[in-house]
Protein backbone atom coordinates (compact mmCIF):
# COMPACT_ATOMS: atom_id res chain seq x y z
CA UNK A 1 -10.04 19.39 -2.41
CA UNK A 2 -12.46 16.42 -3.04
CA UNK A 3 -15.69 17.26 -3.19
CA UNK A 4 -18.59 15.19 -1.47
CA UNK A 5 -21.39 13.95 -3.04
CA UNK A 6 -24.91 14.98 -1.67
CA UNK A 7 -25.73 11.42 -0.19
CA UNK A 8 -21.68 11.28 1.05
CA UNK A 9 -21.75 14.60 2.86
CA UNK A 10 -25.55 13.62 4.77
CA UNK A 11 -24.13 10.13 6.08
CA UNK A 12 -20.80 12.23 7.29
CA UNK A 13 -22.55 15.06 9.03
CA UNK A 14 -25.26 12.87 10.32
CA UNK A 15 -22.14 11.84 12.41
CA UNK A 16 -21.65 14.55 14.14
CA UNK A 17 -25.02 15.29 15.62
CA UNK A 18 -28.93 13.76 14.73
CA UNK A 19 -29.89 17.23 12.83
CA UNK A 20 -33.14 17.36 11.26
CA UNK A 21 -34.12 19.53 7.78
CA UNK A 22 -35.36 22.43 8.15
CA UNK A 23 -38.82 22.76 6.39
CA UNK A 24 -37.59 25.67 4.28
CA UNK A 25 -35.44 22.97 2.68
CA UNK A 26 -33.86 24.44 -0.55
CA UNK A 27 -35.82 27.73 0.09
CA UNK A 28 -34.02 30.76 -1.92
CA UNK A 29 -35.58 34.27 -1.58
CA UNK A 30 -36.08 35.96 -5.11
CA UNK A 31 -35.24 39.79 -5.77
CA UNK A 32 -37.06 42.01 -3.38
CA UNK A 33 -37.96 39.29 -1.12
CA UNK A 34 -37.06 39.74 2.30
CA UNK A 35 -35.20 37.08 4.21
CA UNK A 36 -35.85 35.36 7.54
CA UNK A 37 -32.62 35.33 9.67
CA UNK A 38 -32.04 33.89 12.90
CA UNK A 39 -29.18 33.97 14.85
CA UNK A 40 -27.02 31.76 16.56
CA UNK A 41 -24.71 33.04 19.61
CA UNK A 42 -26.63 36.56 21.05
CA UNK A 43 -23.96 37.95 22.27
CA UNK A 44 -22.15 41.69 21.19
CA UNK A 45 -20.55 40.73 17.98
CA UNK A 46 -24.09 38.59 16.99
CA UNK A 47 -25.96 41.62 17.91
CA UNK A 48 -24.06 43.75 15.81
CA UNK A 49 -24.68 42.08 13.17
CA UNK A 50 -28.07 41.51 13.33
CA UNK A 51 -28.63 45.15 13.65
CA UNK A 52 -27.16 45.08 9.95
CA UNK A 53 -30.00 43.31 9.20
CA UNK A 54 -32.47 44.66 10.38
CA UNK A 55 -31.27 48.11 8.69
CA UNK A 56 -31.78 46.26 5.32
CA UNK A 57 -35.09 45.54 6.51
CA UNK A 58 -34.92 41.57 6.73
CA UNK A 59 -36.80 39.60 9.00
CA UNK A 60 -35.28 38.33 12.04
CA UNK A 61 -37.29 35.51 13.40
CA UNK A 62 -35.44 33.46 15.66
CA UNK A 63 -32.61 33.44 18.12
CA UNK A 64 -30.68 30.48 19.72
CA UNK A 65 -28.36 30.65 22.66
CA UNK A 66 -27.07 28.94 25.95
CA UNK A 67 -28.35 32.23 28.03
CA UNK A 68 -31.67 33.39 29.09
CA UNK A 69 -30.77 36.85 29.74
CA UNK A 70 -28.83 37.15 26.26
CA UNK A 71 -31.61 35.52 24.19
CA UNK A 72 -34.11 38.28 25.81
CA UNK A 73 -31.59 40.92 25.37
CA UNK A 74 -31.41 40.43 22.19
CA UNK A 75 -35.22 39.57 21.82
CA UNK A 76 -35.72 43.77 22.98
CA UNK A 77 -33.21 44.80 20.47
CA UNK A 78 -35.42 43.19 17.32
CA UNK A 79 -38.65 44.73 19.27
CA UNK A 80 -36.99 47.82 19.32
CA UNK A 81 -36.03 48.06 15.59
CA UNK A 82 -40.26 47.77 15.28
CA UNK A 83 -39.91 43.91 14.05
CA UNK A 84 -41.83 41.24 15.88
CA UNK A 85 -40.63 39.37 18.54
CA UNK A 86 -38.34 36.32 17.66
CA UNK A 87 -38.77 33.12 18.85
CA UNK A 88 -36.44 32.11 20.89
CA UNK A 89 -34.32 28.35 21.07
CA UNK A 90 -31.72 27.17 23.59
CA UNK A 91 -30.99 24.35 21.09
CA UNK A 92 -29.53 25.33 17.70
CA UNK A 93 -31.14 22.10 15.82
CA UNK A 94 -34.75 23.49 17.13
CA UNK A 95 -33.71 26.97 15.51
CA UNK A 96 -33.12 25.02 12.01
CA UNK A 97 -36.35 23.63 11.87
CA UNK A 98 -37.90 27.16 12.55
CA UNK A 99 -40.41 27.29 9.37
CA UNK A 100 -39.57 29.19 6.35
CA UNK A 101 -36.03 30.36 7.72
CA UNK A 102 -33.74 30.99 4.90
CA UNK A 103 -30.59 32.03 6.44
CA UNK A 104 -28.24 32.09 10.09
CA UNK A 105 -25.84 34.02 11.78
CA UNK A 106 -23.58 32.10 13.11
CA UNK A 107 -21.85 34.31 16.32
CA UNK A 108 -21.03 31.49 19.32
CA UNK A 109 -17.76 30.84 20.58
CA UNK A 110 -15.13 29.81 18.15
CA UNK A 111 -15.19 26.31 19.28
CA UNK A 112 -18.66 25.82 18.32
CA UNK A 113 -17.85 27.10 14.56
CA UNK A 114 -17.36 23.81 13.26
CA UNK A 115 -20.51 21.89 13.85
CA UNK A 116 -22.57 24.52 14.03
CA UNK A 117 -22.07 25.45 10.18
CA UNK A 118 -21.68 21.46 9.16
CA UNK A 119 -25.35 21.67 10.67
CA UNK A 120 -26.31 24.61 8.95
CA UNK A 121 -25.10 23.48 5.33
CA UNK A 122 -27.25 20.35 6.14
CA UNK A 123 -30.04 21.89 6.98
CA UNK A 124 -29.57 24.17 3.74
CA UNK A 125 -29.71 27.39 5.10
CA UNK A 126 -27.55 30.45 3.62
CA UNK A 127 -25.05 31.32 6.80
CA UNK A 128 -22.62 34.34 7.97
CA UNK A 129 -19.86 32.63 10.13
CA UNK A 130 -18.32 35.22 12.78
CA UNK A 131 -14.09 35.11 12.18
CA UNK A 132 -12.33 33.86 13.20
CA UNK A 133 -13.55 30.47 11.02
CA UNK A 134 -11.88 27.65 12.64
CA UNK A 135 -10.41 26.49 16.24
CA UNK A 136 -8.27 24.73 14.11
CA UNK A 137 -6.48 23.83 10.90
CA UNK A 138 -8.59 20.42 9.97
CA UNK A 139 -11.72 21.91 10.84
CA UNK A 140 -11.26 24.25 8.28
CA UNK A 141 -11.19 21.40 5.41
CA UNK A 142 -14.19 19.79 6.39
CA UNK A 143 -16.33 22.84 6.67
CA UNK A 144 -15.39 23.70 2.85
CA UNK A 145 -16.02 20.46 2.04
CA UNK A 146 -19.54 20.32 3.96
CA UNK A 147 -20.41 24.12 2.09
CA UNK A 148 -18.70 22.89 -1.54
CA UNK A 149 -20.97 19.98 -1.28
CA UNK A 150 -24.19 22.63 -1.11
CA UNK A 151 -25.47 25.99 -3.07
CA UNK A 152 -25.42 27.38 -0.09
CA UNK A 153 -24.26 30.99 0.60
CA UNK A 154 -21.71 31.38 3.27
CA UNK A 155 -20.13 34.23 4.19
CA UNK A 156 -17.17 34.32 6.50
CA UNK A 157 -16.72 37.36 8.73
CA UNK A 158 -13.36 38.91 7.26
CA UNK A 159 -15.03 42.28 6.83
CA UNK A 160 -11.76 43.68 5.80
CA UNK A 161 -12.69 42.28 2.08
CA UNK A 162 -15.72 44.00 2.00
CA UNK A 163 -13.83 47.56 2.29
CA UNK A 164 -13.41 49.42 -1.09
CA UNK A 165 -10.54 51.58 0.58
CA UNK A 166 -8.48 48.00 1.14
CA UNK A 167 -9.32 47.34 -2.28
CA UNK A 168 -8.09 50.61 -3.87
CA UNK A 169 -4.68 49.85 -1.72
CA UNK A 170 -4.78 46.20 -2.84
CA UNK A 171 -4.79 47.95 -6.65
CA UNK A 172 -2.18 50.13 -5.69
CA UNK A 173 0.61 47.91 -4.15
CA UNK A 174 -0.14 45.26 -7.13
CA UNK A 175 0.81 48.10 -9.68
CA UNK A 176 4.03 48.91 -11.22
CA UNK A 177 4.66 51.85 -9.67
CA UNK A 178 5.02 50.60 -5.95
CA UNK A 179 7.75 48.03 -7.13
CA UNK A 180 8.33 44.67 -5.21
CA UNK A 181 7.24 44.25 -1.67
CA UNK A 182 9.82 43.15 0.71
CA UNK A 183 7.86 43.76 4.14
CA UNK A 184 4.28 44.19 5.38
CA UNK A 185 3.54 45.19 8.81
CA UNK A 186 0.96 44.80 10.54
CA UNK A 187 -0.77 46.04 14.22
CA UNK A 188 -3.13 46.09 16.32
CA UNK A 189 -2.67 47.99 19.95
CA UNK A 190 -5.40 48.48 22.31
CA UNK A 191 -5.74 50.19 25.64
CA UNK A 192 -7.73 47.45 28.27
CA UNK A 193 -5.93 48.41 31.41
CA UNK A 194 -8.33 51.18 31.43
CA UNK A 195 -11.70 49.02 30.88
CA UNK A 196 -11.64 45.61 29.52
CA UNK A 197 -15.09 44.82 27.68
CA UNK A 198 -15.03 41.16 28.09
CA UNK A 199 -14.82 40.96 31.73
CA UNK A 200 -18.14 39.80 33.70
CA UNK A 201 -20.03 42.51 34.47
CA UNK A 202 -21.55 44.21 37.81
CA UNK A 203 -25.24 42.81 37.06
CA UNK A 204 -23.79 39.21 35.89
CA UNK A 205 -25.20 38.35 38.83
CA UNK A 206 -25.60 34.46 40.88
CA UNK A 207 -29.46 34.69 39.71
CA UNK A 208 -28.37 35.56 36.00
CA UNK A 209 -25.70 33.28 35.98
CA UNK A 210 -28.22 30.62 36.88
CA UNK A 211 -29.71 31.06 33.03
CA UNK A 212 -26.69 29.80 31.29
CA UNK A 213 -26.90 26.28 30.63
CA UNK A 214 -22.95 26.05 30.94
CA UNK A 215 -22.84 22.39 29.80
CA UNK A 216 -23.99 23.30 26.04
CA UNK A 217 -21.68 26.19 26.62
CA UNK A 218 -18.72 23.97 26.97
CA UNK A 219 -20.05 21.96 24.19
CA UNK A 220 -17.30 19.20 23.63
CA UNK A 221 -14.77 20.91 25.43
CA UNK A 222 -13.01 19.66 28.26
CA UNK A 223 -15.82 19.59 31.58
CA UNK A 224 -14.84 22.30 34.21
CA UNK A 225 -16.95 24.34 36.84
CA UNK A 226 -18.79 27.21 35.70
CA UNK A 227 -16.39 30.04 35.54
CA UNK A 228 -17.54 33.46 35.02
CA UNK A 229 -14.70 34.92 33.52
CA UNK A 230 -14.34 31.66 30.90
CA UNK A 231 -17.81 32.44 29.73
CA UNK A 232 -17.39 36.32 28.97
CA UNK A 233 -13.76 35.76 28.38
CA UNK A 234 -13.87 32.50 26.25
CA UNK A 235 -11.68 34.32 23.70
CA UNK A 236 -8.72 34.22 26.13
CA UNK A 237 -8.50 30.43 26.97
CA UNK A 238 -6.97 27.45 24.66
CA UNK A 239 -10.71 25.29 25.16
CA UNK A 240 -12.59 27.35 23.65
CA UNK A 241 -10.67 29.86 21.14
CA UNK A 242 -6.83 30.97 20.26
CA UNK A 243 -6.78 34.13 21.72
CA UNK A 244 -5.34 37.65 20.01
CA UNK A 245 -3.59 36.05 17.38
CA UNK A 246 -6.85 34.01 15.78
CA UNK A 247 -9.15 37.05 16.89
CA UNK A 248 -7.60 39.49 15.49
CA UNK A 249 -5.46 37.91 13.11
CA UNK A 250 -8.69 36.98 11.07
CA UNK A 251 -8.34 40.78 10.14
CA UNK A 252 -4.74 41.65 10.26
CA UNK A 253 -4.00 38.67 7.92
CA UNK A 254 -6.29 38.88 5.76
CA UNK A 255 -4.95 42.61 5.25
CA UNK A 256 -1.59 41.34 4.77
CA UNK A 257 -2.19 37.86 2.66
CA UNK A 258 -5.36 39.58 0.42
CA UNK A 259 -3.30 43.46 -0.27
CA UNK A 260 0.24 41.01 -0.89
CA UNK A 261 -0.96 38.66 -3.21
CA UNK A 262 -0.33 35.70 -1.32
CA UNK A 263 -2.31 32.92 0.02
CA UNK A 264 -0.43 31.21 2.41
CA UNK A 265 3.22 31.60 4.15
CA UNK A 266 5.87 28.96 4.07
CA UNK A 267 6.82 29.66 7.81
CA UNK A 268 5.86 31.19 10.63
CA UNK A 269 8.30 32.35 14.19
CA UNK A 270 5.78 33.39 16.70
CA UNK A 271 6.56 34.35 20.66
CA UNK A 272 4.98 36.63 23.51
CA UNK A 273 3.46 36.39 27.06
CA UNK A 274 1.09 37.08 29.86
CA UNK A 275 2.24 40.61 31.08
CA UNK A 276 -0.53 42.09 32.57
CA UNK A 277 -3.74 40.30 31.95
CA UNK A 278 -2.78 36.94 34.22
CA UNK A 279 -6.29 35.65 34.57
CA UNK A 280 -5.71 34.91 30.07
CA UNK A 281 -4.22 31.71 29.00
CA UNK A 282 -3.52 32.69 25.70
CA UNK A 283 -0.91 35.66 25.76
CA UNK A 284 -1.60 39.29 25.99
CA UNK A 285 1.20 40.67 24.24
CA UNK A 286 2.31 38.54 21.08
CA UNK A 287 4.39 38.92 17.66
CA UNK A 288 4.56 36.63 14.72
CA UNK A 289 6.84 36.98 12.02
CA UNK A 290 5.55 35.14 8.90
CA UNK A 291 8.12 34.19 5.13
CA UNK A 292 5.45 34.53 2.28
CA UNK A 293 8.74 33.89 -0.17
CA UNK A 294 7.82 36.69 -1.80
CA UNK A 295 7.89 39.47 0.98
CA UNK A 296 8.28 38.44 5.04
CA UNK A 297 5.23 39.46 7.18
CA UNK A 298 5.11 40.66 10.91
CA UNK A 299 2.17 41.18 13.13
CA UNK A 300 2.01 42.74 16.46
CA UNK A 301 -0.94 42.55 19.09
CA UNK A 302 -1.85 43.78 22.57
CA UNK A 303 -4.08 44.75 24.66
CA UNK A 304 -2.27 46.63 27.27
CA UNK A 305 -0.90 49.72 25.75
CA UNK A 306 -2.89 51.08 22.68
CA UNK A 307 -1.02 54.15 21.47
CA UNK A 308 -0.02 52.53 18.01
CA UNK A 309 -3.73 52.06 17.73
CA UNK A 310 -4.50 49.82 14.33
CA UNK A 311 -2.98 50.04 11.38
CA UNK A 312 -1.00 48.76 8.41
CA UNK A 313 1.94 49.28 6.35
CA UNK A 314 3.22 48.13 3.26
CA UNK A 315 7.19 48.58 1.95
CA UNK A 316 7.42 48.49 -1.74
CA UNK A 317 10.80 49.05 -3.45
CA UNK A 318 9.67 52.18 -5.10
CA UNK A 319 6.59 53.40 -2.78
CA UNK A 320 5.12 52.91 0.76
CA UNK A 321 1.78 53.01 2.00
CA UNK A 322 0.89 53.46 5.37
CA UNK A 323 -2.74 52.70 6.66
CA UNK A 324 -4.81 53.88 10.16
CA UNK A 325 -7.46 51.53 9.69
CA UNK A 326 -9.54 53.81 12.14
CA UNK A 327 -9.09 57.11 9.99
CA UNK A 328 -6.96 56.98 6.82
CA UNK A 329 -4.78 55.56 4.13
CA UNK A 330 -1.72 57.00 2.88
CA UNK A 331 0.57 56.32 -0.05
CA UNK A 332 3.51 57.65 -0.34
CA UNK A 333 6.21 57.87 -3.15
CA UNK A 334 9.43 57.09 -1.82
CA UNK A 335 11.46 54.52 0.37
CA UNK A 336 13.02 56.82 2.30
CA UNK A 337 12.36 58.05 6.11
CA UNK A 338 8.78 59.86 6.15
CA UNK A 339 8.86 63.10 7.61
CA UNK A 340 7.35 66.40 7.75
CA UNK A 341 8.37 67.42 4.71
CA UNK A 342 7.35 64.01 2.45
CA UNK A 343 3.49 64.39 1.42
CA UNK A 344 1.85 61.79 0.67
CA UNK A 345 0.67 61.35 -3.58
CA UNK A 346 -2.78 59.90 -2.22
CA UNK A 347 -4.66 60.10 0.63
CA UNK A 348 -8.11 58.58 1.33
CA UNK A 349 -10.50 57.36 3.66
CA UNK A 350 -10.74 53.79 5.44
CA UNK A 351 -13.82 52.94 8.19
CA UNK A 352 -15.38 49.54 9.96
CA UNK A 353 -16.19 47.24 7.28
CA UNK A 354 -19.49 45.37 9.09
CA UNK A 355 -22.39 47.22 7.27
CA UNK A 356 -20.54 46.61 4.10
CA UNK A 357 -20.00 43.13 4.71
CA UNK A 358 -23.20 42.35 6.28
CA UNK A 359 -24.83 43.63 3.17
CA UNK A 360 -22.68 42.00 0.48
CA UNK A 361 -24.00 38.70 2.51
CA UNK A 362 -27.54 39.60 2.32
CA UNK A 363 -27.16 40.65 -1.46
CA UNK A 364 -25.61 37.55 -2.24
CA UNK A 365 -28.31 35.25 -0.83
CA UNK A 366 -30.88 37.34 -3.29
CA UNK A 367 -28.23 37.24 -6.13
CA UNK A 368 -26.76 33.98 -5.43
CA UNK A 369 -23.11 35.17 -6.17
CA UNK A 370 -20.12 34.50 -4.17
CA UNK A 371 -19.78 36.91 -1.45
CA UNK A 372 -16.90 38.82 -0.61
CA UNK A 373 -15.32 36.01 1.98
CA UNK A 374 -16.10 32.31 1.36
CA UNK A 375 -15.21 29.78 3.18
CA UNK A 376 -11.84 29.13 1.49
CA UNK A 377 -10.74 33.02 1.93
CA UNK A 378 -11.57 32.53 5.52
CA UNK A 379 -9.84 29.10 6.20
CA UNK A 380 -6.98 30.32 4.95
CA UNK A 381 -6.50 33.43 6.54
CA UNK A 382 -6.92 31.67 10.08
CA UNK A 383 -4.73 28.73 8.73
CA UNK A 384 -1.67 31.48 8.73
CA UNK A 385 -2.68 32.61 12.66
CA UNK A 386 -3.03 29.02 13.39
CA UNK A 387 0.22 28.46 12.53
CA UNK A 388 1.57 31.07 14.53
CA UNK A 389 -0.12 29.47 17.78
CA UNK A 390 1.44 26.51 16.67
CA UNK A 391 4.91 27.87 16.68
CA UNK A 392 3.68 29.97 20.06
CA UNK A 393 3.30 27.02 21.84
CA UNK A 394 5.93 24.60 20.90
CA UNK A 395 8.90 27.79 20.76
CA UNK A 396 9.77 26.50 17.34
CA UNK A 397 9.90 27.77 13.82
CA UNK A 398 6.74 26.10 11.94
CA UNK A 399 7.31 25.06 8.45
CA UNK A 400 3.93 24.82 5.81
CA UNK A 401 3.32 22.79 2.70
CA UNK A 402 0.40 25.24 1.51
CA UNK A 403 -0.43 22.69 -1.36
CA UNK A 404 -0.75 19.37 0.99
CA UNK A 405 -2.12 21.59 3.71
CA UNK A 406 0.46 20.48 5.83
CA UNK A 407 3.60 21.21 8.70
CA UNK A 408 6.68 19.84 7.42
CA UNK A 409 8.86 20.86 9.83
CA UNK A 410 9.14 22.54 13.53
């Protein structure tokens, strides 16, 4: 992909939205020097995160969002961990010009992704972008093009490629000894019948919901009445995000593309429903069935039934390994039927990759180095879930020239 120049990428992004620089322009902290971070998006996954930074003892100094009772949340939260209280901004631009900030977390809505990190390379601030990357395909090439045209660090929240268990796999099914792969499958089953954790909740109140400005919510979405649902559930509905498949896609496909060798599929048959959860748009239940050429791909995810939990499994012509991304991976030497009395040849541990991926961020804005995601792992990883909306929503078979990032067919 052509690369902007400097002058070329300011008059583009100026485009988008009258941002001005930061005064930490072209600030880079040294070894040992602690970072200022400030967040963008308080909500549970930006929390999280944060809380990985404040374990490696970095500064969090600011916090931008469209709600009053998440930015003072979240405010207690940095107060707890014994830091100072961060300032708070209900306009991301006002958060970039917060002095001496080096670096943002960037955890709002998916369909906010796109200009928020445009603004954030242009301000020159190091940035974590929450997976997945992209609402869709196109914004993916400009955002590589706005970070390629900066030294900026940006990290891309596929945690999966920060795990060293995923990695020992990865060096396994690439060896001789597992043979050729001819199928990866791929899960991921949860229970929300029970208790789903992005409905509104009892003290969302009329007087809370009064301190979201739902306007810069909606961003440039289509205009709709405040819904509370849409604003806890954004994930769910096509305006703002792509529902299971991008959400947790980001992660199941990056298992599947990263562990396989492979960067991007040639096709893509995807289909599902609403079968429970009727308030969603996007579908509850859904399967996609991807042709890598070298091995065909299949990923199934709901969130009605979650006995098949999350997982992974990868069918060589001479071994198999089988992986409970919760609690273990397995490999196995043989292609026949596993049963009691077939032990697996390895066995070995697998856990949530955040901490670890939150930290090989932080490390690399010290270091400078690539981190473990950039933005080109990420945009293509979500291209191969976009795809499968695609297909989802047309009930055709999508075609994909990887190499002119484009459909050909479908």
């Amino acid at each position: 992909m052509t690369k902007l120049s400097r002058r070329s990428f300011l008059q583009t992004s100026a485009a988008a939205g009258a941002f001005t620089l930061a005064s930490s322009y072209g600030r880079t902290a040294g070894a040992g020097e602690k970072l200022n971070v400030g967040l963008i998006g308080a909500g549970g996954r930006g929390s999280s995160i944060i809380r990985e930074v404040l374990k490696n003892t970095h500064n969090v100094v600011a916090v931008c969002d469209v709600a009053g009772f998440r930015r003072e949340k979240f405010s207690k939260l940095v107060t707890d961990a014994g830091q100072e209280k961060p300032t708070q901004y209900t306009d991301h631009r006002a958060l970039l010009d917060h002095k001496n900030l080096d670096a943002v977390v960037i955890a709002a809505p998916d369909h906010h992704h796109r200009d928020l990190l445009i603004a954030t390379m242009k301000a020159d601030k190091d940035t974590y972008v929450e997976k997945p990357l992209t609402k869709s395909i196109d914004e993916g090439k400009e955002m590589i093009e706005a970070v390629r045209a900066t030294k900026r660090i940006v990290q891309v929240g596929n945690q999966r490629h920060s795990g060293p268990h995923w990695k020992k796999a990865r060096d396994l099914i690439q060896s001789n000894d597992f043979g050729e792969i001819v199928w990866v499958k791929v899960w991921d089953c949860r229970n929300w019948v029970k208790r789903d954790p992005f409905a509104p909740p009892k003290d969302f109140t009329k007087d809370v919901q009064k301190t979201v400005d739902w306007d810069a919510f909606l961003g440039k979405a289509p205009k709709r009445d405040f819904n509370p649902v849409r604003y806890f559930s954004w994930r769910w509905y096509w305006d703002y995000a792509g529902g299971l498949m991008t959400d947790i896609g980001a992660h199941q496909l990056d298992i599947v593309q990263w562990l396989g060798g492979v960067d991007a599929p040639k096709s893509v048959v995807a289909n599902g429903g609403n079968y429970y959860f009727k308030q969603w748009e996007t579908p509850d239940v859904v399967h996609g069935v991807w042709d890598y050429g070298k091995f065909a791909a299949t990923f199934s995810v709901e969130f009605v039934n979650g006995a098949e939990g999350v997982g992974c499994a990868f069918y060589g012509t001479k071994q198999t390994l089988i992986a409970d991304a919760d609690k273990e991976i397995r490999l196995y030497n043989t292609i026949d039927k596993i049963d009691e009395t077939i032990k697996p040849i390895d066995t070995w541990a697998s856990k949530n990759e955040t901490d670890l991926h939150v930290k090989n961020w932080l490390e690399c804005c010290v270091s400078r180095k690539e981190p473990n995601s950039p933005i080109e792992l990420g945009h293509r990883v979500i291209t191969a879930a976009h795809l499968a909306n695609l297909s989802y929503r047309t009930g055709k078979k999508v075609y994909w020239d990887a190499e002119r990032e484009q459909v050909i067919g479908g």
